[in-house]
N, C-alpha and C. Protein backbone atom coordinates (compact mmCIF):
# COMPACT_ATOMS: atom_id res chain seq x y z
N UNK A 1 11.78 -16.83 -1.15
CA UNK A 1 11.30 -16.18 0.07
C UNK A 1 10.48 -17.17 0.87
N UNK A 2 11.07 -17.42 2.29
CA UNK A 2 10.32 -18.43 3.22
C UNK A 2 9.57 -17.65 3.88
N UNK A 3 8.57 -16.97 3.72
CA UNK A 3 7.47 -16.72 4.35
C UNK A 3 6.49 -16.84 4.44
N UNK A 4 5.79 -17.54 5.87
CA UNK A 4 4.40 -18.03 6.56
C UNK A 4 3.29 -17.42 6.02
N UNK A 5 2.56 -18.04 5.31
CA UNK A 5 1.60 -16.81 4.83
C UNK A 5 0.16 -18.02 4.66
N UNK A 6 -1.07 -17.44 5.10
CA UNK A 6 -2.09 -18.60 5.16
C UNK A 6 -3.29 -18.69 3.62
N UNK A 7 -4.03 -19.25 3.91
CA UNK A 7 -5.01 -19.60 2.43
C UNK A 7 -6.26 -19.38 2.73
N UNK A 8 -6.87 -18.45 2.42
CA UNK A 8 -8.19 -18.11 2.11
C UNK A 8 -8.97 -17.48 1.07
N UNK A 9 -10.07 -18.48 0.53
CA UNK A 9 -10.54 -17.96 -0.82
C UNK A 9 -9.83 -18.44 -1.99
N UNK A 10 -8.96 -19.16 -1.81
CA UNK A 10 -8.15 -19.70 -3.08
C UNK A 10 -6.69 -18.53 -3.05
N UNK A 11 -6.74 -17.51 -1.97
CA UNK A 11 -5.69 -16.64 -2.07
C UNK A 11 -4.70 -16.81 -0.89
N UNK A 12 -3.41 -16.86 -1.16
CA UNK A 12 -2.62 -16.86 -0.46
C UNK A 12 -2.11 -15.75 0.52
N UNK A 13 -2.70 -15.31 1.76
CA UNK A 13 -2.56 -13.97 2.39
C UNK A 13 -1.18 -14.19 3.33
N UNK A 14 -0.42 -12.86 2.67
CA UNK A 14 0.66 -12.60 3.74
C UNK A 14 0.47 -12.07 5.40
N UNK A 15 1.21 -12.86 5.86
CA UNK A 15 0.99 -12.93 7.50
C UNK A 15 2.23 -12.03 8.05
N UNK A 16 2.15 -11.74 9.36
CA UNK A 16 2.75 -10.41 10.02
C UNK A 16 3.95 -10.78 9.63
N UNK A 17 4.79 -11.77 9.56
CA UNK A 17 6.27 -12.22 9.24
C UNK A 17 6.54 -11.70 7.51
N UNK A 18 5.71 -11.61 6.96
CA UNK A 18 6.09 -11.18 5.42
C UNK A 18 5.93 -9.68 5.63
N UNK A 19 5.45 -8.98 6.62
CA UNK A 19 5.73 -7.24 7.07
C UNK A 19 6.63 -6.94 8.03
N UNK A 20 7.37 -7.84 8.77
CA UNK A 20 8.13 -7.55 10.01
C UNK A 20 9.55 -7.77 9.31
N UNK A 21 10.37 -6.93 8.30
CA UNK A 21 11.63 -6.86 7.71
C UNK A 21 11.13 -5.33 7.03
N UNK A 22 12.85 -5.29 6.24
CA UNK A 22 12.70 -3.62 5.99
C UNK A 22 12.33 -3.63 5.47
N UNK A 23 11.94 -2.45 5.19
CA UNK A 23 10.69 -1.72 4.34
C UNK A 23 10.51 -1.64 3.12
N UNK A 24 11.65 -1.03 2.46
CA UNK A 24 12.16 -1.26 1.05
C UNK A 24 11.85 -2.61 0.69
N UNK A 25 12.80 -3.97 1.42
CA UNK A 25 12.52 -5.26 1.00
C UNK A 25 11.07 -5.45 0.53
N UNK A 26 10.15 -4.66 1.37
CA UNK A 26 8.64 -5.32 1.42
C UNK A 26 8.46 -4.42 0.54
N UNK A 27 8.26 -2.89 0.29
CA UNK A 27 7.94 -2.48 -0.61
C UNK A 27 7.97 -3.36 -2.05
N UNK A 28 9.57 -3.62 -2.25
CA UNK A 28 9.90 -4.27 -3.37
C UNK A 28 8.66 -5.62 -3.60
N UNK A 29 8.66 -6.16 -2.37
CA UNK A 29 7.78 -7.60 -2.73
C UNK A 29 6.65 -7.20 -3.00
N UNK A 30 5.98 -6.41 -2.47
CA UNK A 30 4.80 -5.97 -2.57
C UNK A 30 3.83 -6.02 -3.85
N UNK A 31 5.03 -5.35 -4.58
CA UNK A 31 5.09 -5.63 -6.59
C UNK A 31 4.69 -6.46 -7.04
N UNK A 32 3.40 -6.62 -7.48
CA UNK A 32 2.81 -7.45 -8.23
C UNK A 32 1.75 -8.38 -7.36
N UNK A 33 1.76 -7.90 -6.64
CA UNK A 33 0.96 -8.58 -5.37
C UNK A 33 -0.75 -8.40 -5.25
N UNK A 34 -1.51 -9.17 -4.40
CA UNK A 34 -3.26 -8.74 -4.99
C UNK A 34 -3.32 -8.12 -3.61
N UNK A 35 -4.48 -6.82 -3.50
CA UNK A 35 -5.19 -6.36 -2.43
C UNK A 35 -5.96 -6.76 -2.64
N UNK A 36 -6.87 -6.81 -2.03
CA UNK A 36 -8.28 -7.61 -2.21
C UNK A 36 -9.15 -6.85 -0.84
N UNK A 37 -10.32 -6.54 -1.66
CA UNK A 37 -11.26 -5.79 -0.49
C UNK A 37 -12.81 -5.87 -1.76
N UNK A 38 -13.70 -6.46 -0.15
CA UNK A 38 -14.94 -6.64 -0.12
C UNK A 38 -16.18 -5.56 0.06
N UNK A 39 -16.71 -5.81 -0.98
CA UNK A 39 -17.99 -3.90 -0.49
C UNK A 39 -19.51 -4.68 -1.00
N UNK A 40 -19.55 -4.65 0.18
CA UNK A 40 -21.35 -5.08 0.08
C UNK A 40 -21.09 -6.91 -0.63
N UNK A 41 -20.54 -7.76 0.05
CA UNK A 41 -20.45 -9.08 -0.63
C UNK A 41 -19.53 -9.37 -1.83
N UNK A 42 -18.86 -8.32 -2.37
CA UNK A 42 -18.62 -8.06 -3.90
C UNK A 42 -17.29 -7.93 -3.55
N UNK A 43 -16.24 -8.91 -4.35
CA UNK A 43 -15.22 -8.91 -3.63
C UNK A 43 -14.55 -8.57 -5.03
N UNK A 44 -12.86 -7.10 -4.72
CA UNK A 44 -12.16 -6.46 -5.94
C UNK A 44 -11.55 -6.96 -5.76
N UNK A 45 -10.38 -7.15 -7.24
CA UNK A 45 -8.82 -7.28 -6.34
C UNK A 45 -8.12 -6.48 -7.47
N UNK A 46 -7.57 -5.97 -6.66
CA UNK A 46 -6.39 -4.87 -7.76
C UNK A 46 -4.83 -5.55 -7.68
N UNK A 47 -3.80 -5.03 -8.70
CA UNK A 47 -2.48 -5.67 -8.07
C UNK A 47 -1.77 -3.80 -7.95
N UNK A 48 -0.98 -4.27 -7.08
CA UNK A 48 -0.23 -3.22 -6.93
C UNK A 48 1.06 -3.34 -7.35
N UNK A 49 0.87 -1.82 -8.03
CA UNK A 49 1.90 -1.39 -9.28
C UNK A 49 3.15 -0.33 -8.62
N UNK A 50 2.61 -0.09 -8.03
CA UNK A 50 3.73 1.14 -7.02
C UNK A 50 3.17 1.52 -6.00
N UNK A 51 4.45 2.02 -5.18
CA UNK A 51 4.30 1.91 -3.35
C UNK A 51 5.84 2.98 -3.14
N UNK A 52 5.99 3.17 -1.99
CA UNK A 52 7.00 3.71 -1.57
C UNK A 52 7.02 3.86 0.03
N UNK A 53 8.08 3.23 -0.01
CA UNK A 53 9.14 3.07 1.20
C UNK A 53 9.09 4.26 2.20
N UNK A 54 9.08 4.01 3.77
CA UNK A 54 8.94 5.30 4.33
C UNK A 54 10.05 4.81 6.09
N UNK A 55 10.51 5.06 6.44
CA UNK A 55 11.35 4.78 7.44
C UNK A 55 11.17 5.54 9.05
N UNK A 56 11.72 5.29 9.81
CA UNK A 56 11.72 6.47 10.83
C UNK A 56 12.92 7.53 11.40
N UNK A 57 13.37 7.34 12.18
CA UNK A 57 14.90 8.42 12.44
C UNK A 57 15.70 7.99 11.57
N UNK A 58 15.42 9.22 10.46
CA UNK A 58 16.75 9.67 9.66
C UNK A 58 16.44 9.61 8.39
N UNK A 59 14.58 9.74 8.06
CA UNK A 59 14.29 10.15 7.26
C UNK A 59 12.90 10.93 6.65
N UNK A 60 13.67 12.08 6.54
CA UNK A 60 13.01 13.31 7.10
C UNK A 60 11.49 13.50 6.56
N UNK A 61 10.90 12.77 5.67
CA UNK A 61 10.02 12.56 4.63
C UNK A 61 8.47 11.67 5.74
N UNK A 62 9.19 10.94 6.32
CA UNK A 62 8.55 10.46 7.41
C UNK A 62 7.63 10.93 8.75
N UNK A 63 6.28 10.39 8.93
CA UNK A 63 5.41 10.73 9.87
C UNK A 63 6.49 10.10 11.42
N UNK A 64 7.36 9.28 11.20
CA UNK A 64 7.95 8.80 12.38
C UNK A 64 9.33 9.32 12.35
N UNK A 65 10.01 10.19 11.97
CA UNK A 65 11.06 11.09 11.97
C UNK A 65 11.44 11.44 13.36
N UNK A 66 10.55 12.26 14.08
CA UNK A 66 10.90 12.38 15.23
C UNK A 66 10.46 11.78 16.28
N UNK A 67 9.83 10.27 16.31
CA UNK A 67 9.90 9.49 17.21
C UNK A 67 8.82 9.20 17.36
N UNK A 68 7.99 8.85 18.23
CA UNK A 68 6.13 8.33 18.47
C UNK A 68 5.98 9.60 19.03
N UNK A 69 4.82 9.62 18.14
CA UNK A 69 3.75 10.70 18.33
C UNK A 69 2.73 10.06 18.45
N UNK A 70 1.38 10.53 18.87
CA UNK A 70 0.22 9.69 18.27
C UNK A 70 -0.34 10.00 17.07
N UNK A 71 -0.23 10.10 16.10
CA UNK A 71 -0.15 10.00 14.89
C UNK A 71 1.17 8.79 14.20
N UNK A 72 2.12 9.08 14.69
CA UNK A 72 3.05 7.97 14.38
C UNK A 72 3.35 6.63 14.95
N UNK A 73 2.41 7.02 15.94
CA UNK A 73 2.77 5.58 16.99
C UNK A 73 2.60 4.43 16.04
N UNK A 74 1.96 3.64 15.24
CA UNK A 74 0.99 2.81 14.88
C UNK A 74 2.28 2.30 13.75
N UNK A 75 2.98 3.42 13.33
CA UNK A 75 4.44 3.01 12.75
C UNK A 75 5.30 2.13 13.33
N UNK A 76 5.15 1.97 14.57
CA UNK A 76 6.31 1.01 15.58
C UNK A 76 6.14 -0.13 15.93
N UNK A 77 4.38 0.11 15.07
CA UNK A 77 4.30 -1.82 14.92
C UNK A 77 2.88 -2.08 15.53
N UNK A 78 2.24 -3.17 15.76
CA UNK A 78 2.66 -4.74 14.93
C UNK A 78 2.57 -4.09 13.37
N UNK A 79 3.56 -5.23 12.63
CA UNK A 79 3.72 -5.02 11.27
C UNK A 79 2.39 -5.70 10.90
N UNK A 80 2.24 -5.22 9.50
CA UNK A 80 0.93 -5.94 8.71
C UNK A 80 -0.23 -5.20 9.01
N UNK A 81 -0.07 -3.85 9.78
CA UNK A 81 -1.51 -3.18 9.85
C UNK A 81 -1.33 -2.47 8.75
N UNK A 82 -2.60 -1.86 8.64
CA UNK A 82 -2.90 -0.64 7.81
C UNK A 82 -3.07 0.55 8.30
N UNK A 83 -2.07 1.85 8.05
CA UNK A 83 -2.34 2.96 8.21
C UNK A 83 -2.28 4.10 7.65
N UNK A 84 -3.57 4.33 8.10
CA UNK A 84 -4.38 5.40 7.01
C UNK A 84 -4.69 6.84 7.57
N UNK A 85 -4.50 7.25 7.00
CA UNK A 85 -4.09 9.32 7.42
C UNK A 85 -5.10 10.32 6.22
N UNK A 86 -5.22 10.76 6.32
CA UNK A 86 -6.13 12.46 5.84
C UNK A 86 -5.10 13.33 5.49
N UNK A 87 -4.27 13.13 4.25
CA UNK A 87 -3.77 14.17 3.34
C UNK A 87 -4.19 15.54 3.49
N UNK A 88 -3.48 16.47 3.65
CA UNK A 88 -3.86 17.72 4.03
C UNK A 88 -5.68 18.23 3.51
N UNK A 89 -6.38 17.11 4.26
CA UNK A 89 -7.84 17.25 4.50
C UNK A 89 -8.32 16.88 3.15
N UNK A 90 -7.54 16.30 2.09
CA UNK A 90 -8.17 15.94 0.71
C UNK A 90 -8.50 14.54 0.86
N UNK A 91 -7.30 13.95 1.13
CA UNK A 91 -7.59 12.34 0.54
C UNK A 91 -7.17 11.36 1.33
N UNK A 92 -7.56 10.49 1.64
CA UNK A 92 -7.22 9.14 2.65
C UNK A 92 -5.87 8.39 1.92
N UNK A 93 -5.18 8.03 2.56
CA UNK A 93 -3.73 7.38 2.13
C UNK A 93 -3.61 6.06 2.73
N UNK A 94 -3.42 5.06 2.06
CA UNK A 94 -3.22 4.15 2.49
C UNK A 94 -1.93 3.41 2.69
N UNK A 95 -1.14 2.62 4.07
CA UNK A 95 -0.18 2.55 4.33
C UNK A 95 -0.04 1.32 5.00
N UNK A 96 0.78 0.78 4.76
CA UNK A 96 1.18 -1.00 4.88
C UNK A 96 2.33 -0.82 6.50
N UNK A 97 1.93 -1.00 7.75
CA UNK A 97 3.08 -1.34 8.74
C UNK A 97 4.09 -1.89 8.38
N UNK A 98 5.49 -1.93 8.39
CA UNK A 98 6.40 -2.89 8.16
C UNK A 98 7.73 -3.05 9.54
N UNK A 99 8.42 -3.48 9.15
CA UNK A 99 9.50 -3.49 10.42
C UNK A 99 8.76 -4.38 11.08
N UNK A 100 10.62 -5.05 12.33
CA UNK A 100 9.92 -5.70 13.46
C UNK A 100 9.00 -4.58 14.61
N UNK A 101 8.03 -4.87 15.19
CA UNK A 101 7.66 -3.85 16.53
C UNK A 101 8.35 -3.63 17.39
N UNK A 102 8.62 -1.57 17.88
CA UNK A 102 9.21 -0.72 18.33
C UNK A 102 9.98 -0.25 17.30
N UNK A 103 10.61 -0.74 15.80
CA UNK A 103 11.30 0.21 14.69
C UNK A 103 10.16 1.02 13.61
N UNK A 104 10.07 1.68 13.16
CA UNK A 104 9.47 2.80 12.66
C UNK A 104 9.17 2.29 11.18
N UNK A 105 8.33 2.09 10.25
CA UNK A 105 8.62 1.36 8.78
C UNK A 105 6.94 1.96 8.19
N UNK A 106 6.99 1.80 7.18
CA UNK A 106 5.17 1.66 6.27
C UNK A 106 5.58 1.79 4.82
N UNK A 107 4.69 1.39 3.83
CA UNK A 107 4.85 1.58 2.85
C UNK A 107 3.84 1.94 2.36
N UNK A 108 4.00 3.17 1.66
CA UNK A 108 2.55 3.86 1.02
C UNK A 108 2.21 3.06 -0.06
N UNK A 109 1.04 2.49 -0.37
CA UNK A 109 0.46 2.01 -1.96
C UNK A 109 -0.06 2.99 -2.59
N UNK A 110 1.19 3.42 -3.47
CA UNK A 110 0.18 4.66 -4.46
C UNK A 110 -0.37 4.26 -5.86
N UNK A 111 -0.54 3.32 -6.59
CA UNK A 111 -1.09 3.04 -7.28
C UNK A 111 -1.54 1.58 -7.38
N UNK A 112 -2.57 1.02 -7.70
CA UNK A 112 -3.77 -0.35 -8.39
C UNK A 112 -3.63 -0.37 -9.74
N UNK A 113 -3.98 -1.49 -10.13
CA UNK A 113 -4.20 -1.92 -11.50
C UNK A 113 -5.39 -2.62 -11.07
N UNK A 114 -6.77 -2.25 -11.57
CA UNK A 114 -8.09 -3.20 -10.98
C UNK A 114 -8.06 -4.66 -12.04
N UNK A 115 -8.17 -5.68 -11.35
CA UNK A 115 -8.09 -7.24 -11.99
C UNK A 115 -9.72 -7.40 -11.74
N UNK A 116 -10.49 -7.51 -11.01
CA UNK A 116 -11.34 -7.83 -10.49
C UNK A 116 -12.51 -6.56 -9.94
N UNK A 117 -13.63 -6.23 -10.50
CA UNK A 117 -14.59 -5.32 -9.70
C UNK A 117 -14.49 -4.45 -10.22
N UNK A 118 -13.98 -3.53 -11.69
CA UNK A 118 -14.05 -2.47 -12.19
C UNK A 118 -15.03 -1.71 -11.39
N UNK A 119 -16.36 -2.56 -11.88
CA UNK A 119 -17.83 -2.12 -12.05
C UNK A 119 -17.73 -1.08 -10.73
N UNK A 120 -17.58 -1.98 -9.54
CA UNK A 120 -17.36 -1.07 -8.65
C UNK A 120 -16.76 0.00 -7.81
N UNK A 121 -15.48 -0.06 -8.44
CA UNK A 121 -14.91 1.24 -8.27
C UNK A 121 -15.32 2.18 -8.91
N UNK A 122 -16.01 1.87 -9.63
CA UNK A 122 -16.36 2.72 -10.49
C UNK A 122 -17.73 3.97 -10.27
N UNK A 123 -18.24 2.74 -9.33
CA UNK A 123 -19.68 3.75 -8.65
C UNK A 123 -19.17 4.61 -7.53
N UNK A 124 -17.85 4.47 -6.77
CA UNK A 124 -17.04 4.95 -5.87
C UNK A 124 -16.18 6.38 -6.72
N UNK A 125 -16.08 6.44 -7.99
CA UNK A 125 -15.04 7.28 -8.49
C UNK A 125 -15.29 7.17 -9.85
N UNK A 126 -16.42 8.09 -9.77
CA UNK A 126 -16.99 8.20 -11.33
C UNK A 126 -15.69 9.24 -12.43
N UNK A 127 -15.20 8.22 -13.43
CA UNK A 127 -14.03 8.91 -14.35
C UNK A 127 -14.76 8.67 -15.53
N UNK A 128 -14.12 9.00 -16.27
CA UNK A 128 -14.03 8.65 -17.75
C UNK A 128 -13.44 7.65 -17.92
N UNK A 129 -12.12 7.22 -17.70
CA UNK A 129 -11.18 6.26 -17.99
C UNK A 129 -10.67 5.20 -16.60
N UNK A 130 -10.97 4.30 -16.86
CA UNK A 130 -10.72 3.15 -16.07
C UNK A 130 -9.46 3.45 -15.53
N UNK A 131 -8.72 3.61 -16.34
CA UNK A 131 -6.71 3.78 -15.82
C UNK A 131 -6.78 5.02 -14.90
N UNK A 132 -7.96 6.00 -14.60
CA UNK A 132 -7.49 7.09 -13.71
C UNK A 132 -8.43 6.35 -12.48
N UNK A 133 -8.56 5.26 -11.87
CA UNK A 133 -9.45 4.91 -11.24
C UNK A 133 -8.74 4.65 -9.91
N UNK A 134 -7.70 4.22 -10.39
CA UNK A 134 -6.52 3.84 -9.00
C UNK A 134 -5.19 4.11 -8.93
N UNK A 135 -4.76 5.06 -9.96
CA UNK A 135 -3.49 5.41 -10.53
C UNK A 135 -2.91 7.00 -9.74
N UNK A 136 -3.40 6.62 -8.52
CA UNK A 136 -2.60 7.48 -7.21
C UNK A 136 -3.16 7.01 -5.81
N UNK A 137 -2.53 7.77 -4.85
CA UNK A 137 -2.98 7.35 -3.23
C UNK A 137 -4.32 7.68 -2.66
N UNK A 138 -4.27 8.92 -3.10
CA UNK A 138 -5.60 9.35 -2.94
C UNK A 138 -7.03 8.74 -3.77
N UNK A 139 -6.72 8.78 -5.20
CA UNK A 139 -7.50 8.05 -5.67
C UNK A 139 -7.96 6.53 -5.73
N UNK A 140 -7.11 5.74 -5.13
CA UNK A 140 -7.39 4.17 -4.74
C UNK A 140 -8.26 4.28 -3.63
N UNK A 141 -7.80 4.91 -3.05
CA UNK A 141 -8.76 4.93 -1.93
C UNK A 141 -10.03 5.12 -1.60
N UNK A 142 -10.20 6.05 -2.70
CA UNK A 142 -11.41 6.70 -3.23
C UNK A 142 -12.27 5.99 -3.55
N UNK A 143 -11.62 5.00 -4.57
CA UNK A 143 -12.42 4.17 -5.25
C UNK A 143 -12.73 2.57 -4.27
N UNK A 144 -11.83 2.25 -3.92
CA UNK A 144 -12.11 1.12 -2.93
C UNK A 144 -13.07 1.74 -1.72
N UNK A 145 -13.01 2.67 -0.91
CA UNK A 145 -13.59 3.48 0.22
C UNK A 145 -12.59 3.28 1.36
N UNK A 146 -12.20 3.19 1.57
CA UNK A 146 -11.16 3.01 2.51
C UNK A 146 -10.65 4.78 2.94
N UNK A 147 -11.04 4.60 4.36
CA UNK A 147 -11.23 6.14 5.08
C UNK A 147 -10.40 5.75 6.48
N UNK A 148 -10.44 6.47 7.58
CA UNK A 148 -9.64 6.74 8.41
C UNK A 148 -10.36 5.30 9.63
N UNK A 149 -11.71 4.76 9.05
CA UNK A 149 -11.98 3.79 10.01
C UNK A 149 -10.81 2.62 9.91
N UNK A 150 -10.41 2.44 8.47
CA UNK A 150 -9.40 1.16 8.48
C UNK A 150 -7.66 1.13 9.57
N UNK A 151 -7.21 2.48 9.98
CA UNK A 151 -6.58 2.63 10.38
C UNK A 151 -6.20 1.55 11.79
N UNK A 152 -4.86 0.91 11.42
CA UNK A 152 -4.57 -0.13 12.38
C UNK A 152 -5.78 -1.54 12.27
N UNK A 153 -6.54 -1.44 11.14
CA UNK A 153 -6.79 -2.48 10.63
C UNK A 153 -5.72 -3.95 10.43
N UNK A 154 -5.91 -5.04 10.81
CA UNK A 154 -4.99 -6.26 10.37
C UNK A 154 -5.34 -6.65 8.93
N UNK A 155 -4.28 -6.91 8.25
CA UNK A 155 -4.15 -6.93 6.74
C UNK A 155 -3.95 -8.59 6.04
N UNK A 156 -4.55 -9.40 7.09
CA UNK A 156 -4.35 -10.53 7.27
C UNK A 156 -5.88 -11.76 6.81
N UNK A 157 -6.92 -10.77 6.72
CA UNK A 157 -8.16 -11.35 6.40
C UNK A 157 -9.09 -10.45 6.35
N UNK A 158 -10.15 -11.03 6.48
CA UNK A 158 -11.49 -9.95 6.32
C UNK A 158 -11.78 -9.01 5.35
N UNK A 159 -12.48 -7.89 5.42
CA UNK A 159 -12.58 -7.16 3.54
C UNK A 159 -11.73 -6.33 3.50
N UNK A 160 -10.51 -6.72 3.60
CA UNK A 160 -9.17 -5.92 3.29
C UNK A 160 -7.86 -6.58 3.66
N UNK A 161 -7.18 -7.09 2.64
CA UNK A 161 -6.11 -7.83 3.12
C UNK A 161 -5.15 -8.26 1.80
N UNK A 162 -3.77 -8.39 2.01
CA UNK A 162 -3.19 -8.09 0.54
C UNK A 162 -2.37 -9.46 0.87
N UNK A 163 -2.72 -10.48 -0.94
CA UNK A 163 -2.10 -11.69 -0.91
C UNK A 163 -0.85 -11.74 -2.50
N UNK A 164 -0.36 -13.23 -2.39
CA UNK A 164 0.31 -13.08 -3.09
C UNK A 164 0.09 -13.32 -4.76
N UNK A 165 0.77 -12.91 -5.59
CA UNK A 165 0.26 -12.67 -6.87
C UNK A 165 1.68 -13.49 -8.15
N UNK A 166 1.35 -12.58 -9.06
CA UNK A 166 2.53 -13.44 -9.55
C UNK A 166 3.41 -12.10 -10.09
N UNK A 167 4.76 -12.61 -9.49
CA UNK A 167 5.57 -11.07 -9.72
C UNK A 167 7.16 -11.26 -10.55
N UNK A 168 6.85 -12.86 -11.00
CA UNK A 168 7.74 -13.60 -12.21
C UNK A 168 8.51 -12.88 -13.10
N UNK A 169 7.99 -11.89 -14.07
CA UNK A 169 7.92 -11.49 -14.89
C UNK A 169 7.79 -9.90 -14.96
N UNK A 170 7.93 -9.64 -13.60
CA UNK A 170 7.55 -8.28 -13.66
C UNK A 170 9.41 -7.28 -13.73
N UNK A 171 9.15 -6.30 -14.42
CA UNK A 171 10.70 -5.20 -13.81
C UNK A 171 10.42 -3.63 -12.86
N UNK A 172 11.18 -3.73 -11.60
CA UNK A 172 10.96 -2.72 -11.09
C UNK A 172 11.98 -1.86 -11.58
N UNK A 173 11.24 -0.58 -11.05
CA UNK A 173 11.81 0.70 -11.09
C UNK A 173 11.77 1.07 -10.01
N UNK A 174 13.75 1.87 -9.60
CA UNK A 174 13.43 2.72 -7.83
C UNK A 174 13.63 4.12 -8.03
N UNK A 175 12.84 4.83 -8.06
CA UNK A 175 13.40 6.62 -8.33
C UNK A 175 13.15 7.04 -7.29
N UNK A 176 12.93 8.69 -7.22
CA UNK A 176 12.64 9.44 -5.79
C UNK A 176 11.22 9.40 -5.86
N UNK A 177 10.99 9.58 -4.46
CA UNK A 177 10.08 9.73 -4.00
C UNK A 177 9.05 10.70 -4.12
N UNK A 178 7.90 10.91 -4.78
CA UNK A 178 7.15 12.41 -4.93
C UNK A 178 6.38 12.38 -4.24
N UNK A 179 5.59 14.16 -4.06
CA UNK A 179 4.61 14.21 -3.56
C UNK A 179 5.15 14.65 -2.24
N UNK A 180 6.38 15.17 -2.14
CA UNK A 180 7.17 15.30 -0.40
C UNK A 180 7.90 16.80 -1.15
N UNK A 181 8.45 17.41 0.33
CA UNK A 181 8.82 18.07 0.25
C UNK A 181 10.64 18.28 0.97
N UNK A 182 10.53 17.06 1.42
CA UNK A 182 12.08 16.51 2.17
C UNK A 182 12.38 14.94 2.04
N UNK A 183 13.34 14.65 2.30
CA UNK A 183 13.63 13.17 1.84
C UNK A 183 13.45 13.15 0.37
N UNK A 184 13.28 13.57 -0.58
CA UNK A 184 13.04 13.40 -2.06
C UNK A 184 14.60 12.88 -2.86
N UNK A 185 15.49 12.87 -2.36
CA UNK A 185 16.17 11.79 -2.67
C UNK A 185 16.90 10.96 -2.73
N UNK A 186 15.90 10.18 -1.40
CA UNK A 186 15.98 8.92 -1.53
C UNK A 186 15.26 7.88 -2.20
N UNK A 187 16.00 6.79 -3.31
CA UNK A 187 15.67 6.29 -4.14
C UNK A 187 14.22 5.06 -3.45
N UNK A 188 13.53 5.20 -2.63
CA UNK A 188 12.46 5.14 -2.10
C UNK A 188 11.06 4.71 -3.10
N UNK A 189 10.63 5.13 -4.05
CA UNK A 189 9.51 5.01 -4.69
C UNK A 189 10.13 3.66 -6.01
N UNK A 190 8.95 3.03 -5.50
CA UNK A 190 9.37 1.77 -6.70
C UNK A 190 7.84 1.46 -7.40
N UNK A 191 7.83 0.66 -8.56
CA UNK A 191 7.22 0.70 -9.45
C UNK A 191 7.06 0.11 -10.24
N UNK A 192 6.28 -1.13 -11.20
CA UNK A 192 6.17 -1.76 -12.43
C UNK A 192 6.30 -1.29 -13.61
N UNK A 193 8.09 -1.70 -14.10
CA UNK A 193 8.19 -0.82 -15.25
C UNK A 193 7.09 -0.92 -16.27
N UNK A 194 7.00 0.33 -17.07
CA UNK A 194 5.91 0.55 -18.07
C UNK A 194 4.57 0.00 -18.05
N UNK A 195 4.01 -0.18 -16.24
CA UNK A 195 2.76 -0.16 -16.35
C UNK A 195 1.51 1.16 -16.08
N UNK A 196 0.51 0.95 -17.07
CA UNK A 196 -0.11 2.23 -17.50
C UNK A 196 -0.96 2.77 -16.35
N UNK A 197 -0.76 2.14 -14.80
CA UNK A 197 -1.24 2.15 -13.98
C UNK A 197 -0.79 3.01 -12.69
N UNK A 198 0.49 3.36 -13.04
CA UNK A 198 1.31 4.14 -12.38
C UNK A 198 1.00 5.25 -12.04
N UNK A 199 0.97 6.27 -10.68
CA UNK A 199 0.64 7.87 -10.70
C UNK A 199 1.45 8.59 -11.41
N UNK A 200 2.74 8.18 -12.05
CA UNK A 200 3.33 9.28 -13.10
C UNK A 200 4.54 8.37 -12.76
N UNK A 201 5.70 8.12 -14.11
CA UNK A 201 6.88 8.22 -14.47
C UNK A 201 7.88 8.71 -13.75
């Protein structure tokens, strides 16, 4: 993969050209990849274990289904933002732009594996068990803080921005999509086989 991507921190951050192709593709790359976000000086990095693919006309599962809205606009581009929505008033979702700008694309990150900063997700999303800390959409979010200010955020630097990792060795999985009530199947939701980090099987 020839894509432009710059160096900061010793991390290699993907630039708008590694989000401006389809969605799926990026989903897929995405796999095994570091987010990295800063809270109070204190910098996490989780890798991401699963994500899922989201499109616009012609799939029905989609905030961009029926075209720009303002709610969907932010889908049509520039690629490489972040957009972030309020789950039926529960939980903040976090969502990767993809496609070239004016086509419709995002990829939800529904689950982390924390590499870096337990400690602090942890004061964000008091569990019992480390593995329920980032092992859905709602709950990553939770724990990192990431709320409706990041929305159309650039994913390119600053305390939020996702670089590359090592994804050598890894095996995906593509099943349907959960958590929807249309589009469910399309083989859309992908995943690090048998990692314990996953929102569910």
């Amino acid at each position: 993969m020839n894509i432009e991507t710059k160096r900061e921190n010793n991390y290699e951050i993907f630039s708008e050209d590694f989000y401006g192709r389809d969605t799926a593709t990026v989903a897929n790359e995405l796999l095994g990849s570091r987010l990295v976000r800063t809270i109070d000086g204190n910098e996490i990095v989780c890798k991401i274990v699963e994500c899922e693919a989201y499109y616009g006309k012609g799939d029905s599962a989609s905030h961009a289904a029926k075209g720009v809205t303002p709610r969907s606009k932010i889908m049509f581009g520039p690629p490489g933002r972040a957009y972030v929505y309020f789950n039926y008033g529960v939980h903040h979702l976090l969502n990767v732009v993809t496609e070239k700008e004016g086509t419709a694309g995002a990829v939800l990150i529904r689950a982390l594996q924390p590499m870096n900063g337990e400690e602090i997700l942890k004061r964000n999303r008091r569990v019992a068990k480390s593995v329920d800390l980032t092992n859905g959409p709602g709950k990553l979010t939770q724990a990192l803080g990431i709320d409706l200010s990041y929305n159309g955020v650039e994913l390119y630097g600053g305390d939020l921005y996702i670089c590359k990792g090592d994804a050598s060795s890894i095996n995906i999985v593509a099943t349907k999509r959960i958590g929807i009530s249309l589009g469910r199947e399309l083989l859309y939701r992908f995943y690090i086989y048998n990692n314990p980090f996953i929102s569910r099987k």
